[in-house]
N, C-alpha and C. Protein backbone atom coordinates (compact mmCIF):
# COMPACT_ATOMS: atom_id res chain seq x y z
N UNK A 1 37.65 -4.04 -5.96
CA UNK A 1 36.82 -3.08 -6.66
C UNK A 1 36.53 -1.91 -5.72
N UNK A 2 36.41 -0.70 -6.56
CA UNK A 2 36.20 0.44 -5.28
C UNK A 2 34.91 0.96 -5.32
N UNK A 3 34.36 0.98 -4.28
CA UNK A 3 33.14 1.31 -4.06
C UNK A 3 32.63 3.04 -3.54
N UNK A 4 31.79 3.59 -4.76
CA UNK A 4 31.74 4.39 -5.27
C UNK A 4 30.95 5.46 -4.17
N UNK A 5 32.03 6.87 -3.90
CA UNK A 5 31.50 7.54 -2.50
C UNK A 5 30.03 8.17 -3.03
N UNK A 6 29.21 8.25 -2.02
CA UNK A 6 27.98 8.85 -2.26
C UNK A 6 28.17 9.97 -1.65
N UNK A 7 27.91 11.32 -3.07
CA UNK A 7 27.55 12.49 -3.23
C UNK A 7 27.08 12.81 -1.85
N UNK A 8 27.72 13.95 -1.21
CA UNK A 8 26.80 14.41 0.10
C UNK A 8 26.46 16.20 -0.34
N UNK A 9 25.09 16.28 -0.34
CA UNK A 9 24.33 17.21 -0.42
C UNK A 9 24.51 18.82 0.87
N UNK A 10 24.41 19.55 0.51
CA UNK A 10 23.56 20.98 1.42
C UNK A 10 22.43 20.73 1.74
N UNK A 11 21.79 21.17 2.54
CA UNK A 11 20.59 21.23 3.00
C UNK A 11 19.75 21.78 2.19
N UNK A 12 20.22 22.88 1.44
CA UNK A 12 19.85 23.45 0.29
C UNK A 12 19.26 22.33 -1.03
N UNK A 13 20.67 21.69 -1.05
CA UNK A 13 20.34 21.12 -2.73
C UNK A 13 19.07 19.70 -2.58
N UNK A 14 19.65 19.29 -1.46
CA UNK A 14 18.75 18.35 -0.46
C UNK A 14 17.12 18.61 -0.61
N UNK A 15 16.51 19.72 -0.33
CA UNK A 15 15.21 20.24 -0.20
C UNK A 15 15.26 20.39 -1.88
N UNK A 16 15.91 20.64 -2.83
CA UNK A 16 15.43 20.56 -4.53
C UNK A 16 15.20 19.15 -4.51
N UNK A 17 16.11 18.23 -4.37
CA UNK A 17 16.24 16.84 -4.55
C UNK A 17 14.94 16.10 -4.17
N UNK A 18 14.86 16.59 -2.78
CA UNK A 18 13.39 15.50 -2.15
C UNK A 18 12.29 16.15 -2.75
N UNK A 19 12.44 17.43 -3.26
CA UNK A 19 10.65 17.79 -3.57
C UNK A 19 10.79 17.30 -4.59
N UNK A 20 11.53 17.08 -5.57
CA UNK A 20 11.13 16.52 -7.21
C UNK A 20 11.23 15.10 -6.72
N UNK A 21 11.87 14.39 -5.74
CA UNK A 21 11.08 12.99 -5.47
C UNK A 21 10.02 12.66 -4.73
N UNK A 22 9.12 13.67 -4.43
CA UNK A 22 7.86 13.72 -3.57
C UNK A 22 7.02 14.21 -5.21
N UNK A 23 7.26 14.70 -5.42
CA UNK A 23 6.61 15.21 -7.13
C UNK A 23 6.42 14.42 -7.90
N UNK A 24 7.12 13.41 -8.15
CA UNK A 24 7.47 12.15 -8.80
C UNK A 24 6.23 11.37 -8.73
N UNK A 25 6.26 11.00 -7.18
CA UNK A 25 4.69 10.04 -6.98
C UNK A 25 4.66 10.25 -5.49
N UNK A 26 3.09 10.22 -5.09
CA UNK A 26 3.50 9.99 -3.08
C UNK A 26 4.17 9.38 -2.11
N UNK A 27 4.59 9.92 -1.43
CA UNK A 27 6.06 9.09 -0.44
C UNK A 27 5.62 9.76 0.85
N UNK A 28 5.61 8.35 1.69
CA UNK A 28 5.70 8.57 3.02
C UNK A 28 6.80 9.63 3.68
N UNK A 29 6.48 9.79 4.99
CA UNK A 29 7.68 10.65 5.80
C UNK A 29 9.10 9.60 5.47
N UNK A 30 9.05 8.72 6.00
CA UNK A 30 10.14 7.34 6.07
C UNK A 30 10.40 7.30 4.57
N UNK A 31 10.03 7.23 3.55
CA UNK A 31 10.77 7.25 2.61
C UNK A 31 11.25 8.63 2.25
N UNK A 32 11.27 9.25 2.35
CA UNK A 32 11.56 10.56 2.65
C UNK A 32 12.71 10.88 3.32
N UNK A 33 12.64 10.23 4.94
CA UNK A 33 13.47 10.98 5.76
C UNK A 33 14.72 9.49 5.07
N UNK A 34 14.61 8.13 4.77
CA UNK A 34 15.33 7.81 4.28
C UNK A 34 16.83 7.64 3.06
N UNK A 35 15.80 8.59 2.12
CA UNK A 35 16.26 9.67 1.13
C UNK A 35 17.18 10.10 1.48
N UNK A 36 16.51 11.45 2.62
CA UNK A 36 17.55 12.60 2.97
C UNK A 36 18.85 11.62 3.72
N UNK A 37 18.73 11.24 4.27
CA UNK A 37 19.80 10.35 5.37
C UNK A 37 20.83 9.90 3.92
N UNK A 38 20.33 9.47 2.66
CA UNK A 38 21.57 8.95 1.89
C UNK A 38 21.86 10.22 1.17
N UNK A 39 22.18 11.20 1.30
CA UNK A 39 22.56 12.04 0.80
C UNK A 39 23.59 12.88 1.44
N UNK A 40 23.37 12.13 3.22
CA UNK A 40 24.55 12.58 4.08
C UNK A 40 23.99 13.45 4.99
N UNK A 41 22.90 13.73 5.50
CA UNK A 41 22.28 14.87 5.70
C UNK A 41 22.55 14.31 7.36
N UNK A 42 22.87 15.60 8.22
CA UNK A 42 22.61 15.51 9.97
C UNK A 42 21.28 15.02 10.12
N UNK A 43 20.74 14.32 11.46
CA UNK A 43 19.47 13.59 11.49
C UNK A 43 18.58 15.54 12.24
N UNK A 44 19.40 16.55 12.71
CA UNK A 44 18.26 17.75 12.98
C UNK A 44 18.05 18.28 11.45
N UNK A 45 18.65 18.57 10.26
CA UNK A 45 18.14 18.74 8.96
C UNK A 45 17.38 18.28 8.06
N UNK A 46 17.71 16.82 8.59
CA UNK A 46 16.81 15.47 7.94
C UNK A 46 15.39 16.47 8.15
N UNK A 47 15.34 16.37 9.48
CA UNK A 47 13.73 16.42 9.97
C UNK A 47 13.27 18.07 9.99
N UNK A 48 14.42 18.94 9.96
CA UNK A 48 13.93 20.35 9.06
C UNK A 48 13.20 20.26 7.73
N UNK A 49 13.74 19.65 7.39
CA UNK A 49 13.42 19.14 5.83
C UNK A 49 12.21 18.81 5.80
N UNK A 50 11.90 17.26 6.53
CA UNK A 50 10.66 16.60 6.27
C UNK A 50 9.52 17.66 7.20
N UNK A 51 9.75 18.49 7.89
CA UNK A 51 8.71 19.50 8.36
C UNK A 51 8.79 20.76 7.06
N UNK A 52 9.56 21.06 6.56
CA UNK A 52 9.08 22.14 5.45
C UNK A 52 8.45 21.25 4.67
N UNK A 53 8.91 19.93 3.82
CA UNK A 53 8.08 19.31 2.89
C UNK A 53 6.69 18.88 2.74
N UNK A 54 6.37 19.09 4.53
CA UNK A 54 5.16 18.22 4.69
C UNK A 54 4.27 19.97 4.53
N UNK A 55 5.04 20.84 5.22
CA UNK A 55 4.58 22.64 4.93
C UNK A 55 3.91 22.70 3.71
N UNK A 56 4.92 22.21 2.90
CA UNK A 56 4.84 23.27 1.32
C UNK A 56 4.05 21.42 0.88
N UNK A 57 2.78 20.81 1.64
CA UNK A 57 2.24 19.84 1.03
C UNK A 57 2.79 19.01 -0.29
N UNK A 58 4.18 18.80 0.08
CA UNK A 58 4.73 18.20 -0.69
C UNK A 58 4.76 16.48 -0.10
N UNK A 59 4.67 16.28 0.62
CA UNK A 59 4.74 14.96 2.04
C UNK A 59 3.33 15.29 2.51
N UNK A 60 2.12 14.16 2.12
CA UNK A 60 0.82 14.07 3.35
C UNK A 60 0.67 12.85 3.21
N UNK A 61 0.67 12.25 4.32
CA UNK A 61 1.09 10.93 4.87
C UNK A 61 -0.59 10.57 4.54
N UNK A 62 -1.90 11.31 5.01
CA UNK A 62 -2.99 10.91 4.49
C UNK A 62 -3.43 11.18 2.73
N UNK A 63 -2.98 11.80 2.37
CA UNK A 63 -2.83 11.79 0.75
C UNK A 63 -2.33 10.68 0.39
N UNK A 64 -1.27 10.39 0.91
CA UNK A 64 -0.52 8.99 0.47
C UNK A 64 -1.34 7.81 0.82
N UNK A 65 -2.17 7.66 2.24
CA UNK A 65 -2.67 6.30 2.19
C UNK A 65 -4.12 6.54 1.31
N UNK A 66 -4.23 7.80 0.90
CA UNK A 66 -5.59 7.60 -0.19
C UNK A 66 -5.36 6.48 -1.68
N UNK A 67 -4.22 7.21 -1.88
CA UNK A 67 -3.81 7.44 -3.16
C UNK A 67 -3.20 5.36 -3.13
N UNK A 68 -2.85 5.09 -1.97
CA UNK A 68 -2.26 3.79 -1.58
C UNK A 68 -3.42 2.67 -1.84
N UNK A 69 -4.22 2.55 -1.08
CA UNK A 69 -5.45 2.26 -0.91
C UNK A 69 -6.08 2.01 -2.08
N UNK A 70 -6.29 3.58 -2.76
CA UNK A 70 -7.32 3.15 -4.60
C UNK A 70 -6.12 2.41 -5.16
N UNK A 71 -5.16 2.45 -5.56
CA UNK A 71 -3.95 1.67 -6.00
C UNK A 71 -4.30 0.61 -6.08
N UNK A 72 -3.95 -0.19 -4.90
CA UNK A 72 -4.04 -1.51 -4.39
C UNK A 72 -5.35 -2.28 -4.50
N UNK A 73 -6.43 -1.64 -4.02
CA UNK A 73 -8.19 -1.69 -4.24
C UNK A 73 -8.61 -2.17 -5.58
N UNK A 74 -8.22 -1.11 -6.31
CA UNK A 74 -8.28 -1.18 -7.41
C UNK A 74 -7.69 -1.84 -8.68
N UNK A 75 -6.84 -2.10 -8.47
CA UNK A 75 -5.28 -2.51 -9.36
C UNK A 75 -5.44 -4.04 -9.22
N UNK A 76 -4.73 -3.88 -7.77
CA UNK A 76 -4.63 -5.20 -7.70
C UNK A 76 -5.61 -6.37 -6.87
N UNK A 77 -6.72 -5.76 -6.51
CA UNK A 77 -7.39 -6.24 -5.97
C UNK A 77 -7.41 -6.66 -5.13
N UNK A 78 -7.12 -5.85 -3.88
CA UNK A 78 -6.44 -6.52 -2.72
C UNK A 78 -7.21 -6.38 -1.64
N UNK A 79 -7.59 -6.87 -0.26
CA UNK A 79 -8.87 -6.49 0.50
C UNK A 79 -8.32 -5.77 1.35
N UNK A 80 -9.12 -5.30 2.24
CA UNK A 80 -8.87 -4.44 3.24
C UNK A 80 -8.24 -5.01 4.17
N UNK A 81 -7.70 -6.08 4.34
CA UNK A 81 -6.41 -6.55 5.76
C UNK A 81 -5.14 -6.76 4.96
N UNK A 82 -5.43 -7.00 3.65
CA UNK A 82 -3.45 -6.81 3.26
C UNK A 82 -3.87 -5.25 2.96
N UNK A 83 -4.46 -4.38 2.95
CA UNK A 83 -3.73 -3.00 2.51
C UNK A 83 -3.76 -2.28 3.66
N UNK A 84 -4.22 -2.65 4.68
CA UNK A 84 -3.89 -1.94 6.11
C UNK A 84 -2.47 -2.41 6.62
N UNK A 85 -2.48 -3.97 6.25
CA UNK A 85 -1.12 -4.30 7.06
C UNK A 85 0.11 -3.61 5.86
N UNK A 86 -0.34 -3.39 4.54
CA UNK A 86 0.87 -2.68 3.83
C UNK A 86 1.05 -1.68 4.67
N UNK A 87 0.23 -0.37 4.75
CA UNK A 87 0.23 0.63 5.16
C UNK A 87 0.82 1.15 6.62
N UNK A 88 0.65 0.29 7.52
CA UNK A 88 1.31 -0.23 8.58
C UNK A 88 2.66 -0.18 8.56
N UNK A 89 2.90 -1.34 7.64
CA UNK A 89 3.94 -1.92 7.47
C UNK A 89 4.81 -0.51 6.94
N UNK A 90 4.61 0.87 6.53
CA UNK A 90 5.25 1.83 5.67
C UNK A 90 4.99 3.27 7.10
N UNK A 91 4.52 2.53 8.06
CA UNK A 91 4.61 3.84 8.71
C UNK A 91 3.58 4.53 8.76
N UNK A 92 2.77 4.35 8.01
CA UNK A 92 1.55 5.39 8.53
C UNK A 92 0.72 4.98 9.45
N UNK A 93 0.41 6.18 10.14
CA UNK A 93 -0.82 6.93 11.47
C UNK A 93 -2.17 5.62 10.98
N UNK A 94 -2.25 5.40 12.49
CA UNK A 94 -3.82 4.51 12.48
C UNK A 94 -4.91 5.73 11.88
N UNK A 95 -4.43 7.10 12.19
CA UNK A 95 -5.97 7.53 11.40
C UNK A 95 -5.32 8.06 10.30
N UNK A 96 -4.41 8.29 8.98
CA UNK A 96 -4.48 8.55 8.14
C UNK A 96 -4.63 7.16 7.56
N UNK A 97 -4.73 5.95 8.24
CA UNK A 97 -5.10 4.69 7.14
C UNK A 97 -6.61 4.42 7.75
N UNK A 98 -7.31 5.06 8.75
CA UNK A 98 -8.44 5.41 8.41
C UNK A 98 -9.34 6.06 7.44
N UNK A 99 -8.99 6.68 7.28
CA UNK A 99 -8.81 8.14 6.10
C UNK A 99 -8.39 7.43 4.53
N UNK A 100 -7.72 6.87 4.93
CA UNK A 100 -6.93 6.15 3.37
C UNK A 100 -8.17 4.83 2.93
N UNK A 101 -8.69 4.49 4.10
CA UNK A 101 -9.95 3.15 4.33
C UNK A 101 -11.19 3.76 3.54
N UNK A 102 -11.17 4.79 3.68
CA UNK A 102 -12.87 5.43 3.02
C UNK A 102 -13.07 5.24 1.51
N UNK A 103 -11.63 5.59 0.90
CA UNK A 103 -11.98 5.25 -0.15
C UNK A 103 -12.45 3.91 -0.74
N UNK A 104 -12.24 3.15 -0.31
CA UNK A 104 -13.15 1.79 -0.99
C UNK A 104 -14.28 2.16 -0.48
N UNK A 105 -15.13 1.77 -1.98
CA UNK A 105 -16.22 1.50 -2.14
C UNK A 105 -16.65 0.11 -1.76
N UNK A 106 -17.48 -0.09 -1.08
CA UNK A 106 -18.29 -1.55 -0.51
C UNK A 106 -18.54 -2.19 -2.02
N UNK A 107 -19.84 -1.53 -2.84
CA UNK A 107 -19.88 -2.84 -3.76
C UNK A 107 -18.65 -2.95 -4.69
N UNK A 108 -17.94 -2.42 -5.02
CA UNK A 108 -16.67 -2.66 -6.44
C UNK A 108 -16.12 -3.05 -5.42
N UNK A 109 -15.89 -3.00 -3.84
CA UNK A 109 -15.01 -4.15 -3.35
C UNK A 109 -15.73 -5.44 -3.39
N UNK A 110 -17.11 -5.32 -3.02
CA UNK A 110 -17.74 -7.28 -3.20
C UNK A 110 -17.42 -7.41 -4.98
N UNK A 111 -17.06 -6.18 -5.81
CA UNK A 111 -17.27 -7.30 -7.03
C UNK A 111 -15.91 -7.71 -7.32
N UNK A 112 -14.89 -6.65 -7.07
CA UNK A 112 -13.67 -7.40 -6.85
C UNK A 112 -13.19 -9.24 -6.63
N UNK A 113 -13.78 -9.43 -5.19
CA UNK A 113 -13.92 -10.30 -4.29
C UNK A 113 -14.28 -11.56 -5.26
N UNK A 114 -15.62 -11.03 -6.22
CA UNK A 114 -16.51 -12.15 -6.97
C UNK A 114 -15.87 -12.50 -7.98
N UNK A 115 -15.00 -11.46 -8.43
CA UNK A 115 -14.17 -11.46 -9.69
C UNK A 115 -13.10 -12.47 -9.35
N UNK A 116 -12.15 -11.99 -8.76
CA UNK A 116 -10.92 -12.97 -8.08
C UNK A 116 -11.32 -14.63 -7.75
N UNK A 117 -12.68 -14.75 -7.18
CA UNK A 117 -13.17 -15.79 -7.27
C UNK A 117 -13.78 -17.04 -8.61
N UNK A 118 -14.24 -16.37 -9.31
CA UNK A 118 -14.55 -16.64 -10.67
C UNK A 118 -13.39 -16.93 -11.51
N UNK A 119 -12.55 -16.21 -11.61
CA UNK A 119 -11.34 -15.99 -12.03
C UNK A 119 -10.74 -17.83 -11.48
N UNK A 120 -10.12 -17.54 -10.50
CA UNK A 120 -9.46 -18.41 -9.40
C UNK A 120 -10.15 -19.84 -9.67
N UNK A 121 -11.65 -19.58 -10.06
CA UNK A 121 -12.03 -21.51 -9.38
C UNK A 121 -12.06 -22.37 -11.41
N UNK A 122 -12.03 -21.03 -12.37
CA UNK A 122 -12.04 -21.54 -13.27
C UNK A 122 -10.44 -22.36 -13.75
N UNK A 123 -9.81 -21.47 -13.30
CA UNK A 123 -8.19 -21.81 -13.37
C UNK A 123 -7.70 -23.06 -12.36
N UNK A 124 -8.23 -23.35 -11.42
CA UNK A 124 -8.02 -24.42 -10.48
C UNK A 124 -8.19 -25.67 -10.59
N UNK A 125 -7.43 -26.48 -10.66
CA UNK A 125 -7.21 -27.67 -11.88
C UNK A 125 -7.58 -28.65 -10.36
N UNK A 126 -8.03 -28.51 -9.02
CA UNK A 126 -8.26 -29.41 -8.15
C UNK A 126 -9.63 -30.28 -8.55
N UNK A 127 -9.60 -31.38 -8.39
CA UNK A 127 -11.23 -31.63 -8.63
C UNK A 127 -11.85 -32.14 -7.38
N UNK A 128 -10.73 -32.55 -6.38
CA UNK A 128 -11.87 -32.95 -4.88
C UNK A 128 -12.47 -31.78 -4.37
N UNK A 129 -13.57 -31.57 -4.37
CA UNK A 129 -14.83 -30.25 -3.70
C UNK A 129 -14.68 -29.81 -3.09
N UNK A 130 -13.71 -30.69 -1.28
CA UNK A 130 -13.45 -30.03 -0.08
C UNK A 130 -12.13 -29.38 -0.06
N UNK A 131 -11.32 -30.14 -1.20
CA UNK A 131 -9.52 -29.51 -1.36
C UNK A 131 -9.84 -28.00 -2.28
N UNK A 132 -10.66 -28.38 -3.17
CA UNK A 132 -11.05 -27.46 -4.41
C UNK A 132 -11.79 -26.13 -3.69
N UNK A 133 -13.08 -26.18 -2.28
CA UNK A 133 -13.33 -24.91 -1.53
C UNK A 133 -11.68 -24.45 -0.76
N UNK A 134 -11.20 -25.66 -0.26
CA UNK A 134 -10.05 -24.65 0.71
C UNK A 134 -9.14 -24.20 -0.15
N UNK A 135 -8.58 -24.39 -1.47
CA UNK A 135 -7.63 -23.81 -2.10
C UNK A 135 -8.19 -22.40 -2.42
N UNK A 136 -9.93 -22.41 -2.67
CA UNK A 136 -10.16 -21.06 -3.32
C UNK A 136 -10.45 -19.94 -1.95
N UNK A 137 -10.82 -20.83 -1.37
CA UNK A 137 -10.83 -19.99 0.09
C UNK A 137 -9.59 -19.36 0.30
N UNK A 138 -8.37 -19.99 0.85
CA UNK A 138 -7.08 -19.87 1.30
C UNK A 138 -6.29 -18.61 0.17
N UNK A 139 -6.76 -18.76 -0.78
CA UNK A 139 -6.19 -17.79 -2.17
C UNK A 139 -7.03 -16.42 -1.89
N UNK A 140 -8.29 -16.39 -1.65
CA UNK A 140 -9.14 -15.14 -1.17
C UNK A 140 -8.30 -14.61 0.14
N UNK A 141 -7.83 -15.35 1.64
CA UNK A 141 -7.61 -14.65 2.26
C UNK A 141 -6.34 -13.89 2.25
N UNK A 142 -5.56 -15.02 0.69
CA UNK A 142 -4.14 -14.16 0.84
C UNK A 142 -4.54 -13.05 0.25
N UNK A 143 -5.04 -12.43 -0.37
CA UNK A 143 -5.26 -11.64 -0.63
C UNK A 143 -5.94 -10.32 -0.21
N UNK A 144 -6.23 -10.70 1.28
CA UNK A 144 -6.51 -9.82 2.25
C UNK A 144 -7.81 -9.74 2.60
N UNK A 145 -8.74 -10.57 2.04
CA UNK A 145 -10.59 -10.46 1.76
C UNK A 145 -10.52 -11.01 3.36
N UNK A 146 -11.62 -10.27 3.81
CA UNK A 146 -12.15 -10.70 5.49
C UNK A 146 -12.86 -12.52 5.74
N UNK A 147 -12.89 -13.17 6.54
CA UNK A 147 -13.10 -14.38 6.22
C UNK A 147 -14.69 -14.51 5.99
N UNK A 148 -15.39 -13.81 6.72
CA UNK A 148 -16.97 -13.69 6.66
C UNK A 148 -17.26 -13.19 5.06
N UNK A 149 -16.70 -12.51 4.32
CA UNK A 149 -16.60 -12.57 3.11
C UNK A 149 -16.11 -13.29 2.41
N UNK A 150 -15.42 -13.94 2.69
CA UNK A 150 -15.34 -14.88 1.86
C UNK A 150 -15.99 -15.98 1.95
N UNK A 151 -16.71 -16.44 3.23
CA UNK A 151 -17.29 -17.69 3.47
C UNK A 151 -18.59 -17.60 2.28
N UNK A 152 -19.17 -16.18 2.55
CA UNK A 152 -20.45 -15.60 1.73
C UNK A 152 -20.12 -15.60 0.34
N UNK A 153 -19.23 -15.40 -0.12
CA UNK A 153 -18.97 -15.56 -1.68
C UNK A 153 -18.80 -16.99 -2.29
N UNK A 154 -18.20 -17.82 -1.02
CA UNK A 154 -18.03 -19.51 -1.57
C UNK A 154 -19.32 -20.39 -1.23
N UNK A 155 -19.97 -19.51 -0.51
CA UNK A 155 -21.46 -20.02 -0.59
C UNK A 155 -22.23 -19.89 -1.66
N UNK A 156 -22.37 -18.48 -2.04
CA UNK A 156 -22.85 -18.01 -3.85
C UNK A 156 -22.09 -18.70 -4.51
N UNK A 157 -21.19 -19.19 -4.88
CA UNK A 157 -20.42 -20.52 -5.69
C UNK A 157 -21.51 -21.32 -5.82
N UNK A 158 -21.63 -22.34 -4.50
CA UNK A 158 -22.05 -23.50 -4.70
C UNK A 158 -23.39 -23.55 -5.11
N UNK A 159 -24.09 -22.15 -4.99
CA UNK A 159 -25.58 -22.01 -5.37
C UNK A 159 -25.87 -21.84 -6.59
């Protein structure tokens, strides 16, 4: 079977291409400079590129961990140590995921927390007490909740 050549771009058509995929939704530099790289691009144009894009505020790596952050916070309910280690994990600056951190709100994150919990212990078909706290525990931290929070929420349980 023949495997199908990938289109190589101008530098020109390149800079149309990445801004309507920065337009699309927020994208890191790295997905970005990844982009340009499959399109064939030299690695000094690549990074012409991702310096005009980030110019013409088409690429802000702290826009993106805002916008990352309420996402995840919000959506999926996720705590503040899995959405730092996402964010991490994608390349962004310790202070634009500072910056990206502000947006949670403290209490809609404890009600989050209470929610996922409530949720979780009604669905949990364990009935021994000490297997039945560590399953709901262990399910809170995958989910990124700090452990001192969670100890405090499986305490309000038992009360």
């Amino acid at each position: 079977m023949e495997k199908k050549k990938q289109k190589t771009y101008t530098p020109k058509e390149a800079l149309i291409k990445a801004a309507a995929y920065c337009a699309y939704q927020e994208r890191t530099q790295q997905e970005v400079r990844t982009k340009l790289y499959s399109y064939g691009l030299e690695p000094d144009d690549v990074e012409e590129l991702i310096i005009r894009l980030s110019q013409e505020k088409l690429i802000d790596e702290e826009r993106y961990a805002g916008a990352y952050v309420r996402g995840k916070y919000s959506l999926k309910k996720w705590g503040r140590r899995k959405i730092m280690q996402g964010l991490k994990a994608k390349g962004i600056s310790d202070y634009c995921i500072k910056q990206g951190m502000k947006e949670i709100d403290p209490e809609i994150y404890e009600q989050n927390l209470l929610h996922l919990l409530e949720k979780k212990n009604q669905t949990e078909k364990e009935k021994n007490p000490f297997t039945r706290r560590q399953k709901l525990s262990y399910y809170l931290l995958s989910k990124g909740y700090e452990n001192d929070l969670v100890q405090d929420a499986m305490k309000g349980l038992e009360s």
